[in-house]
N, C-alpha and C. Protein backbone atom coordinates (compact mmCIF):
# COMPACT_ATOMS: atom_id res chain seq x y z
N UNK A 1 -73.28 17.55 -43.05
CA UNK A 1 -72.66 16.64 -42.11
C UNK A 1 -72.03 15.50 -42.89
N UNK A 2 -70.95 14.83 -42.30
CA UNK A 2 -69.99 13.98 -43.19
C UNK A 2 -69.57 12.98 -42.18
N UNK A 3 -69.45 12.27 -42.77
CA UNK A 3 -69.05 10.71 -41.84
C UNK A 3 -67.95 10.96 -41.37
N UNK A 4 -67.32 10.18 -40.10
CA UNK A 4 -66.10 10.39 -39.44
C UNK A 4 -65.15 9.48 -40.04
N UNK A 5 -65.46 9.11 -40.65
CA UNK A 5 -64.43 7.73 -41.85
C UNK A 5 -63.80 9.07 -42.07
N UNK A 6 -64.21 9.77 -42.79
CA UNK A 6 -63.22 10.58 -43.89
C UNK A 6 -62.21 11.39 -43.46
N UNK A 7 -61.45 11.97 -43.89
CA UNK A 7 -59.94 12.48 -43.21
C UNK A 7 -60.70 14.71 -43.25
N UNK A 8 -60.27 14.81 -42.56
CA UNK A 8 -60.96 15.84 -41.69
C UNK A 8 -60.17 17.14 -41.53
N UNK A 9 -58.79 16.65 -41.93
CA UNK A 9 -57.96 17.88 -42.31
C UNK A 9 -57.04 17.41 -41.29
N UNK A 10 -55.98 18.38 -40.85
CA UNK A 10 -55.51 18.27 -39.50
C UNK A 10 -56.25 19.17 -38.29
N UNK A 11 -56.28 18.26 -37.00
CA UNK A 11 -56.73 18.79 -36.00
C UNK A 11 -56.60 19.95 -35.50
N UNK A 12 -56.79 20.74 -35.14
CA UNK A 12 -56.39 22.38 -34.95
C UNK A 12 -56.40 22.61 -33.13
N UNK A 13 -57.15 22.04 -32.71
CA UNK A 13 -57.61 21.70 -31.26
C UNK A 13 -58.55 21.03 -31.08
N UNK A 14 -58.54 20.41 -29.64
CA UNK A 14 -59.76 19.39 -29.44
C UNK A 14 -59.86 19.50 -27.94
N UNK A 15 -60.92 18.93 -27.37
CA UNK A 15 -60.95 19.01 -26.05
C UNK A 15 -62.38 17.57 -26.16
N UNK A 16 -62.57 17.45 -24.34
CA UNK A 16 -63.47 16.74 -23.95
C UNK A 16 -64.62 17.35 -23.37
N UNK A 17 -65.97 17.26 -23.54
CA UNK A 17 -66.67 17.58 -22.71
C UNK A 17 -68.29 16.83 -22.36
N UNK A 18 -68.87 16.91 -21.25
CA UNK A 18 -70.11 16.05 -21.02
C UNK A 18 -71.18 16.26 -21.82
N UNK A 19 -72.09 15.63 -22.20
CA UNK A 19 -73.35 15.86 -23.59
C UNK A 19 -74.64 16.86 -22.94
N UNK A 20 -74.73 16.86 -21.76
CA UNK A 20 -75.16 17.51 -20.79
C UNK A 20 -74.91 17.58 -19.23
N UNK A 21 -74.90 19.05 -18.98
CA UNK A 21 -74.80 19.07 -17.73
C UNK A 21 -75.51 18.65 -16.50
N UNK A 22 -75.46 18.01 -15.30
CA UNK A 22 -75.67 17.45 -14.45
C UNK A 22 -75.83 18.37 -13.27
N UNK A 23 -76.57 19.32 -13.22
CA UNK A 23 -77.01 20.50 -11.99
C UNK A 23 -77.05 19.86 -10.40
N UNK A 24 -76.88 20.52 -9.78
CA UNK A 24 -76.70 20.13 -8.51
C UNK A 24 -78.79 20.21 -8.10
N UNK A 25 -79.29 19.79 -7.60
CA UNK A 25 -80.59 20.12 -7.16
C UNK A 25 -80.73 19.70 -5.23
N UNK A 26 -81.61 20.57 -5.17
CA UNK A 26 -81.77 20.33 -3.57
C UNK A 26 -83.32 19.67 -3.39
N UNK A 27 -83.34 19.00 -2.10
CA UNK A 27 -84.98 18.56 -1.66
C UNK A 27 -85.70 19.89 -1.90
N UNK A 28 -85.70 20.84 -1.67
CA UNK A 28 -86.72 21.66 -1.99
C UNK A 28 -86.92 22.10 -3.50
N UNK A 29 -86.30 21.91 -4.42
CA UNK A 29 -86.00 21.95 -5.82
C UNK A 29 -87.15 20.87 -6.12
N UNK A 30 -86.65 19.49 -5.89
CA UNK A 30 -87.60 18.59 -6.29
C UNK A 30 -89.28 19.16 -5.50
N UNK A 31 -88.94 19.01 -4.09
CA UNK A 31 -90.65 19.89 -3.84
C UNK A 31 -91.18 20.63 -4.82
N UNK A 32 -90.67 22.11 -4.91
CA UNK A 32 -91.08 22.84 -5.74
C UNK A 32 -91.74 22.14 -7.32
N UNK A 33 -90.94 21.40 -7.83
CA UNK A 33 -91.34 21.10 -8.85
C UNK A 33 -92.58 20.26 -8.70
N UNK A 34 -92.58 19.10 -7.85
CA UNK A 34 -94.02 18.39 -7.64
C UNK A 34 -94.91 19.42 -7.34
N UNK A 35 -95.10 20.13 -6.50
CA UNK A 35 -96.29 21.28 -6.32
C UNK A 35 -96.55 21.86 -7.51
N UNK A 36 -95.74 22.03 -8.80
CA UNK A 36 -95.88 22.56 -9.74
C UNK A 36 -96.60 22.21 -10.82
N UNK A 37 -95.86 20.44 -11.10
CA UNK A 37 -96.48 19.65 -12.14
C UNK A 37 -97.83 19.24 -11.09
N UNK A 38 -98.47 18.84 -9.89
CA UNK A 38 -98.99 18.24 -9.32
C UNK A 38 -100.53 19.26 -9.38
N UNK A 39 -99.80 20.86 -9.50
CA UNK A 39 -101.25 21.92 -9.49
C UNK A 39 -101.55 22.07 -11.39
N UNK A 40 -100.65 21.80 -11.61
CA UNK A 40 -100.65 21.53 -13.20
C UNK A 40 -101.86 20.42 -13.94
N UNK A 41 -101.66 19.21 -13.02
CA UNK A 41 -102.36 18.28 -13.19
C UNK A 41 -103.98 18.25 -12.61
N UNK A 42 -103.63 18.97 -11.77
CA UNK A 42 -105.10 19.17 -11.25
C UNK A 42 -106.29 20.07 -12.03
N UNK A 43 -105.27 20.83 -12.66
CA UNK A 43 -105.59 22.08 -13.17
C UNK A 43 -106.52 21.22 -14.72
N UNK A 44 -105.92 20.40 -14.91
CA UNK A 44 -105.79 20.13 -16.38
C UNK A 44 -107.43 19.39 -15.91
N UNK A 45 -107.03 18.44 -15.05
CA UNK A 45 -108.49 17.98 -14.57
C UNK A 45 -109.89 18.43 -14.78
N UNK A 46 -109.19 19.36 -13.55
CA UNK A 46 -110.79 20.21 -13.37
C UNK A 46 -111.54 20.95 -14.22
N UNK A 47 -110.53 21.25 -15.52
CA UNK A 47 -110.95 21.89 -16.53
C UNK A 47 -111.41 20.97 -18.01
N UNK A 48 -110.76 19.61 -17.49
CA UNK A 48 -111.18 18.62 -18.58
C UNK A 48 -110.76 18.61 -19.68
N UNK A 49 -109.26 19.07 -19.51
CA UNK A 49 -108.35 18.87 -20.35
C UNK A 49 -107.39 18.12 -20.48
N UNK A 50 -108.08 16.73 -20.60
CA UNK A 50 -106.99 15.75 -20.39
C UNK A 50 -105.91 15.41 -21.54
N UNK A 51 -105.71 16.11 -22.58
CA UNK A 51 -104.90 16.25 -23.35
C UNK A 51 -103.98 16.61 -22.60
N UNK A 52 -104.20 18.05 -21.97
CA UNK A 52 -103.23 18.89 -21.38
C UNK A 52 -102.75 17.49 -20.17
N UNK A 53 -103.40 17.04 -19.44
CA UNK A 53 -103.12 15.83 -18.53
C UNK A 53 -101.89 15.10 -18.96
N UNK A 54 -102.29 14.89 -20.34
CA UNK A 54 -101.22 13.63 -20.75
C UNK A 54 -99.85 14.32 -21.28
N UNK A 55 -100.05 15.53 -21.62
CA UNK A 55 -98.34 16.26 -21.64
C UNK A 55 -97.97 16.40 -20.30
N UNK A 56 -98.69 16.69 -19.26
CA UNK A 56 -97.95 16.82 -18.14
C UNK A 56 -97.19 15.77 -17.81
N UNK A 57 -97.86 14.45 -17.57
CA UNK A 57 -97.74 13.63 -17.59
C UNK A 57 -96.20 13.09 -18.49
N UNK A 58 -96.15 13.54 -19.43
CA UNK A 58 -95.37 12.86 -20.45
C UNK A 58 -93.77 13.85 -19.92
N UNK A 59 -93.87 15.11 -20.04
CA UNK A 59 -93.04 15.71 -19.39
C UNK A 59 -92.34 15.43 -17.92
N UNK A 60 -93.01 15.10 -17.10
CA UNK A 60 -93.26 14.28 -15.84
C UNK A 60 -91.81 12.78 -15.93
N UNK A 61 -92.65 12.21 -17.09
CA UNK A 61 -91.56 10.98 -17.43
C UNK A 61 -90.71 11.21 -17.88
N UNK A 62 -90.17 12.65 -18.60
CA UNK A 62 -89.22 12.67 -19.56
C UNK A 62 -88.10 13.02 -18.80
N UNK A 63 -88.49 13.89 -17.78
CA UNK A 63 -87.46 14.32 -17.00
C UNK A 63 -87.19 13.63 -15.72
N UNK A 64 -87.94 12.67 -15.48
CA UNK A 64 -87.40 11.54 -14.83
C UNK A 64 -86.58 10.94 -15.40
N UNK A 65 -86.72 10.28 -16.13
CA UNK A 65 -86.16 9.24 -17.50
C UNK A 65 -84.06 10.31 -17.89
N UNK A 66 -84.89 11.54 -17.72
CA UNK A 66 -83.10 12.20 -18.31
C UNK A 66 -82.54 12.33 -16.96
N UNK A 67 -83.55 12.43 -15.64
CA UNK A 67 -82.03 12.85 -14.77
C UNK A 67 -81.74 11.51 -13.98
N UNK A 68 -81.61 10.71 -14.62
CA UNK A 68 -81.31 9.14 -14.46
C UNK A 68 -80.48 8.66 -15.09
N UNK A 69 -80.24 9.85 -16.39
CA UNK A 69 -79.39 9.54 -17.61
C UNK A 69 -77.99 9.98 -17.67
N UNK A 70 -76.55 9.36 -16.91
CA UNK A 70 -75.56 9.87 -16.85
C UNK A 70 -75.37 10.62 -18.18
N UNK A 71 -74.65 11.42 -18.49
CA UNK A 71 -74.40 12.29 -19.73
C UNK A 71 -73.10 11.31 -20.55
N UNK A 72 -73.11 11.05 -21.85
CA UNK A 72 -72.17 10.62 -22.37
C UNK A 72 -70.58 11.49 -22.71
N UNK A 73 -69.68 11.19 -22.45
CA UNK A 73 -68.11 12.36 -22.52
C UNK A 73 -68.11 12.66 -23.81
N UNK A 74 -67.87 13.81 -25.06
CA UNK A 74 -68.04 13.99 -26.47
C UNK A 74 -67.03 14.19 -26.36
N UNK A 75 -66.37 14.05 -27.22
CA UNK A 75 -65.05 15.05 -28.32
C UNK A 75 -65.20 15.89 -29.17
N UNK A 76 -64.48 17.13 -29.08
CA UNK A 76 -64.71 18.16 -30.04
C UNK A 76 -63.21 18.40 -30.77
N UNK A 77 -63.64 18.69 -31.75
CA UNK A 77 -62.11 18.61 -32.77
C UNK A 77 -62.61 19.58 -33.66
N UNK A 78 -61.61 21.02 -33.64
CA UNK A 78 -62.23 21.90 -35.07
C UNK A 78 -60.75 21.52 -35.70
N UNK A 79 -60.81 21.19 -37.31
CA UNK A 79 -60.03 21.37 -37.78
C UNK A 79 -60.17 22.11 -39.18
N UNK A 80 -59.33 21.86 -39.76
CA UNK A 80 -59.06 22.35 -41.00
C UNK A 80 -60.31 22.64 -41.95
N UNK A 81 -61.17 21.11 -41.87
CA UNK A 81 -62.18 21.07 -42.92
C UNK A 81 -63.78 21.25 -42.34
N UNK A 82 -63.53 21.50 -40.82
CA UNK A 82 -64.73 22.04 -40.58
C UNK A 82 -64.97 21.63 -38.36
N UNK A 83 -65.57 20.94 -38.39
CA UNK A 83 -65.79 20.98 -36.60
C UNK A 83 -66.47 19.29 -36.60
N UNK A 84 -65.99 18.62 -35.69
CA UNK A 84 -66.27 17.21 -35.61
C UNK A 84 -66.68 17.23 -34.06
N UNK A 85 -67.81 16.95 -33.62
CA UNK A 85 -68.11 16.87 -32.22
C UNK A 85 -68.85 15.11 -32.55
N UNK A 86 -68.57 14.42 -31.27
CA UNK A 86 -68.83 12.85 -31.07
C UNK A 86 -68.60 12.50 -32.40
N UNK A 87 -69.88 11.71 -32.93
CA UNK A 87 -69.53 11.20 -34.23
C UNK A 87 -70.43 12.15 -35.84
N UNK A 88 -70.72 13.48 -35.00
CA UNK A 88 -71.45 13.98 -36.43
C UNK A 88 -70.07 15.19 -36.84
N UNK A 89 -70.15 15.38 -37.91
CA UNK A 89 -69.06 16.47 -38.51
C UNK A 89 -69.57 17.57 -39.62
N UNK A 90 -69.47 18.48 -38.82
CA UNK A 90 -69.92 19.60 -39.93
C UNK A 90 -69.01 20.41 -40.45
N UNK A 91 -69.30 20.42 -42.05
CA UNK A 91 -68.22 21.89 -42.67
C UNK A 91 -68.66 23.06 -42.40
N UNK A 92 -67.59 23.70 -42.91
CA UNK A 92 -68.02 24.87 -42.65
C UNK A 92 -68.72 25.62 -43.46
N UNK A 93 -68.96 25.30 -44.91
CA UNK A 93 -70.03 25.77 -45.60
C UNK A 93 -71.06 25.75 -44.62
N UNK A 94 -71.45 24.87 -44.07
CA UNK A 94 -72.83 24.85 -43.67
C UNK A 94 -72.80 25.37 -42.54
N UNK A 95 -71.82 26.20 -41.78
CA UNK A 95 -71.78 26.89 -40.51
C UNK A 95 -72.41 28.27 -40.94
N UNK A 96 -72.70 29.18 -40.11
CA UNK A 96 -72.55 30.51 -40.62
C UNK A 96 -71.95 31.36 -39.39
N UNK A 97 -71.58 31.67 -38.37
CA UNK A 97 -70.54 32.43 -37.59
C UNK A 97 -70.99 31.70 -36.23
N UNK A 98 -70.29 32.16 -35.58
CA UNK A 98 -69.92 31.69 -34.00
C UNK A 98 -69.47 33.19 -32.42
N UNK A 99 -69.81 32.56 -31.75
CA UNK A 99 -69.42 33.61 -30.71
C UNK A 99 -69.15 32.61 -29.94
N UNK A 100 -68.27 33.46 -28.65
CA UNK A 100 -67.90 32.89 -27.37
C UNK A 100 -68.65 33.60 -26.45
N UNK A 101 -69.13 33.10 -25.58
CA UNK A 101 -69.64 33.60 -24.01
C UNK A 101 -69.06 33.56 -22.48
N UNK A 102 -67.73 33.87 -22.53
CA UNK A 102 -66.96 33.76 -21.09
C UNK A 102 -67.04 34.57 -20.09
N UNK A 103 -68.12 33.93 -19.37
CA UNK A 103 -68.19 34.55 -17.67
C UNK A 103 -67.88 33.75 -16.32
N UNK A 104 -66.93 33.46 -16.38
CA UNK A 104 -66.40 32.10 -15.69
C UNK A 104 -66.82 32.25 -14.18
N UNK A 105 -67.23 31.73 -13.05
CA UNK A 105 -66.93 30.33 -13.34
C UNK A 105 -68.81 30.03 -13.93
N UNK A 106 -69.65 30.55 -14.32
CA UNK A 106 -70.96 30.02 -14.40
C UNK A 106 -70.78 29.74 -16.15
N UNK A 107 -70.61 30.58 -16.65
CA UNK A 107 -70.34 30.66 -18.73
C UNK A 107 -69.11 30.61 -19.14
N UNK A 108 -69.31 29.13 -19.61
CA UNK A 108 -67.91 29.48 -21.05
C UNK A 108 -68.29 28.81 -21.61
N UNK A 109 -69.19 29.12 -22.70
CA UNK A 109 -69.61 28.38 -23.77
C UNK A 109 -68.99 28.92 -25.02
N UNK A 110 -69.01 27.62 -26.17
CA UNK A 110 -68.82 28.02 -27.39
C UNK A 110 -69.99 27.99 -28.23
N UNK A 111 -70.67 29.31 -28.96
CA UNK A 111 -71.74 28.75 -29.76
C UNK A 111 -71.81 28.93 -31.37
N UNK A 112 -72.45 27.54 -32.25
CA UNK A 112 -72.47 27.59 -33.28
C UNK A 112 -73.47 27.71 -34.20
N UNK A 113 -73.88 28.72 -35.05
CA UNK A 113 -74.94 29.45 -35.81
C UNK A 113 -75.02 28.68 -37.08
N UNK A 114 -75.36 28.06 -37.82
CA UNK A 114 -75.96 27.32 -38.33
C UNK A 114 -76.52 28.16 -40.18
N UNK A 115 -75.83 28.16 -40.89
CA UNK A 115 -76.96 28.52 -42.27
C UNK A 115 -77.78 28.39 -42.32
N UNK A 116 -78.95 27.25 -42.46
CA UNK A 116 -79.93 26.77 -42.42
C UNK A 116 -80.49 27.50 -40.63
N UNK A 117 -81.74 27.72 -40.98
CA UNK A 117 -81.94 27.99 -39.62
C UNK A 117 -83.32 26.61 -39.43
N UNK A 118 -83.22 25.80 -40.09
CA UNK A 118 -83.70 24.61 -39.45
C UNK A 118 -83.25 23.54 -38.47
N UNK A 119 -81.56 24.20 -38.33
CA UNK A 119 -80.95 23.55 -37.80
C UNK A 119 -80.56 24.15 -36.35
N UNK A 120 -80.64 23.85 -35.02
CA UNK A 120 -80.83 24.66 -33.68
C UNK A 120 -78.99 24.60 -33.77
N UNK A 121 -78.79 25.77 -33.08
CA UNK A 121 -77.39 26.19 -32.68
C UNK A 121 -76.71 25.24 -31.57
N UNK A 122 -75.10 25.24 -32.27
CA UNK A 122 -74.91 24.25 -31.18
C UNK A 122 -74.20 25.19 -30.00
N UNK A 123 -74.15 24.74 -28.99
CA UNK A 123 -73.56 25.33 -27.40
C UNK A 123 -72.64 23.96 -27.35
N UNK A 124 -71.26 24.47 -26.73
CA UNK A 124 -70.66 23.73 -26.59
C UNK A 124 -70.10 24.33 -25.22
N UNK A 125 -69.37 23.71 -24.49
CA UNK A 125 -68.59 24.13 -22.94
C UNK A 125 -67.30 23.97 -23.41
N UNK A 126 -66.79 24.83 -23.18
CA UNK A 126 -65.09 25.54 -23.26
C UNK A 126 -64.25 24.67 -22.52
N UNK A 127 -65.11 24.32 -21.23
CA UNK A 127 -64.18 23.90 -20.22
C UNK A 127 -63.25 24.51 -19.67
N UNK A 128 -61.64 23.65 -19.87
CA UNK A 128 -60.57 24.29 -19.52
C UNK A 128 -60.09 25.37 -20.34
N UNK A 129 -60.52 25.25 -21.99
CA UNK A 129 -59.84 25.68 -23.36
C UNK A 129 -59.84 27.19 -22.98
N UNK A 130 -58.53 27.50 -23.53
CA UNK A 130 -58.57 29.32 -23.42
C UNK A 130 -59.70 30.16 -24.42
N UNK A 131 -60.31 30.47 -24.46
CA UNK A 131 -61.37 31.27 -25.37
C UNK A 131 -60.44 32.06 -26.07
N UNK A 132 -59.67 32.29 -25.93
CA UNK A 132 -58.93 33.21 -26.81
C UNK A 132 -58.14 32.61 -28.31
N UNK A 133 -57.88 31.33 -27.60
CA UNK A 133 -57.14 30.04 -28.43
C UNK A 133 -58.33 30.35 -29.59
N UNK A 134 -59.65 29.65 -29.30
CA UNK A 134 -60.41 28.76 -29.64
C UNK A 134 -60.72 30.15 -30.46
N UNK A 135 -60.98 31.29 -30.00
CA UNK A 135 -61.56 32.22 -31.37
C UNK A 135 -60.30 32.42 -32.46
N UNK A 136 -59.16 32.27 -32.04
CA UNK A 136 -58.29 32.73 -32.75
C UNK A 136 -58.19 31.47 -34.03
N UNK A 137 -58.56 30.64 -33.50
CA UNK A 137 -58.62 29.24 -34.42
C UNK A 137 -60.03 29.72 -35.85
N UNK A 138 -61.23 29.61 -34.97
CA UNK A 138 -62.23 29.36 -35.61
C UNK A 138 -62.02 31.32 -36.54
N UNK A 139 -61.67 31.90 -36.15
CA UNK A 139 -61.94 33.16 -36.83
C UNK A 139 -61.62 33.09 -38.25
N UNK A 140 -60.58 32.47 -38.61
CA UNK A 140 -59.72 31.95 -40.03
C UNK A 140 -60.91 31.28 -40.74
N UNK A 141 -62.18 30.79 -40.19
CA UNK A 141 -62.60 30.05 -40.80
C UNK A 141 -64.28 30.33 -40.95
N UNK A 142 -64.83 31.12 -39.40
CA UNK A 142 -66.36 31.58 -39.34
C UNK A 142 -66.28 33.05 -39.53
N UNK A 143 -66.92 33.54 -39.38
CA UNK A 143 -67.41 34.65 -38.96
C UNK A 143 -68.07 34.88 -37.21
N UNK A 144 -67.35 35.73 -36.41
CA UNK A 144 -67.74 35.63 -35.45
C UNK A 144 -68.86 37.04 -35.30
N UNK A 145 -69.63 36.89 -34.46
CA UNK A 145 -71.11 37.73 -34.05
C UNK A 145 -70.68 38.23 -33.09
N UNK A 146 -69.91 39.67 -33.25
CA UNK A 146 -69.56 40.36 -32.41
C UNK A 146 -70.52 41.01 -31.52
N UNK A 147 -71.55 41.07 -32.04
CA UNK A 147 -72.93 41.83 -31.35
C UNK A 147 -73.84 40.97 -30.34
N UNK A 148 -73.30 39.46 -30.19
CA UNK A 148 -73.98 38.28 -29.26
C UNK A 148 -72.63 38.94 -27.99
N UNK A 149 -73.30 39.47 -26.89
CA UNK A 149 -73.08 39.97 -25.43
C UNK A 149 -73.44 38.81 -24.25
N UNK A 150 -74.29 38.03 -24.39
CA UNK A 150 -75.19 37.34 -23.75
C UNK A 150 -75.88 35.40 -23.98
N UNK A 151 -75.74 34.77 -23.11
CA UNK A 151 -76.18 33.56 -23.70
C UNK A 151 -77.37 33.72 -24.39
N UNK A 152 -77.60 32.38 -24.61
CA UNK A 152 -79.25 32.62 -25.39
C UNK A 152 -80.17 32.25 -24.29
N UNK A 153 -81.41 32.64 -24.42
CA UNK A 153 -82.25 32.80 -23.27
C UNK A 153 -82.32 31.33 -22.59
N UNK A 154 -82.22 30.33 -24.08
CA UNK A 154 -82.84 28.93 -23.30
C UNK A 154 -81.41 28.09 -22.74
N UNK A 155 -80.44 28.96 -22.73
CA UNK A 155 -79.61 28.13 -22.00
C UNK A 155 -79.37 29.07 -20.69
N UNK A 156 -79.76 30.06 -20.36
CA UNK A 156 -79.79 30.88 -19.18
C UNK A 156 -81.22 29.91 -18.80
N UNK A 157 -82.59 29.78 -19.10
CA UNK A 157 -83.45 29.27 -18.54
C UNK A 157 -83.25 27.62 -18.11
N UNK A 158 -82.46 27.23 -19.27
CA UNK A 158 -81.96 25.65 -18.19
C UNK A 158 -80.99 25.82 -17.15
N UNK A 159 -80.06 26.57 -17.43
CA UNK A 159 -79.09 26.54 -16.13
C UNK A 159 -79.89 26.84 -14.98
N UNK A 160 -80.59 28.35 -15.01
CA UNK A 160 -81.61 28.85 -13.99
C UNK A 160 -82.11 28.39 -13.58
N UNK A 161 -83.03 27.00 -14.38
CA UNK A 161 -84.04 26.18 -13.58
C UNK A 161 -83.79 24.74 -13.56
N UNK A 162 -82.43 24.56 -13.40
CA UNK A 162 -81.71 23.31 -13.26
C UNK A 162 -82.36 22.13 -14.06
N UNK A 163 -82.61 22.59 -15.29
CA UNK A 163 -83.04 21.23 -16.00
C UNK A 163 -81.54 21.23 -16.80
């Protein structure tokens, strides 16, 4: 990763998009979930696991605390010398391939695989951008994973369960 001071090549494309998505939820959504964390907590109780208590608990706050949290707008810019999203910038040495996932209107993500596998993949939203553009860009430069058919599980399990 490289500071955004530095000159970055020329821009190749860029777009805007939210840092996270903002799910629609219904009163029975929120029900569901209190009956959930609430038999959770009880659970932890009666068994005298108040460790387990205090993650619930902590989880409890966290996701209060985020869906309170408007999402900040990012910029994404792949260019020449590698992919600049908000203010972190990665080359592409340190990428290792990419796929697209377009099933519109629920999927259009862009995702990025990482060398290091200490580092979690990034998902990005396509938005308006043509997927076709955007591979034709990055192909010159990643390797794309022709054999990824499918999101990854944990972004099918957040969309699914509206976190």
């Amino acid at each position: 990763m490289v500071d955004k001071i530095q000159n970055h090549g020329k821009t190749l494309i860029k777009w805007h998009f939210p840092e996270f998505e903002q799910p629609e939820r219904s009163m029975s959504w929120y029900i569901v979930l209190f009956i959930i964390f609430a038999a959770l907590l009880i659970y932890s109780i009666v068994t005298l696991n108040f460790l387990f208590a205090i993650i619930v608990v902590m989880v409890i706050v966290i996701l209060f605390l985020h869906q309170r949290k408007d999402p900040i707008e990012l910029e994404i810019k792949i260019t020449e010398a590698g992919i600049e999203i908000g203010n972190k910038f990665y080359v592409y040495k340190e990428l290792d391939k990419f796929f697209i996932i377009y099933e519109p209107p629920e999927i259009s993500n862009l995702y990025i695989e990482f060398k290091s596998n200490l580092k979690p993949d990034l998902s990005i939203p396509l938005k308006e951008q043509n997927p076709i553009k955007v591979r034709d860009i990055l192909i010159d430069f990643l390797a794309e994973d022709i054999d990824k058919e499918d999101e990854p599980m944990s972004d099918f399990l957040t969309r699914w369960l509206k976190f």
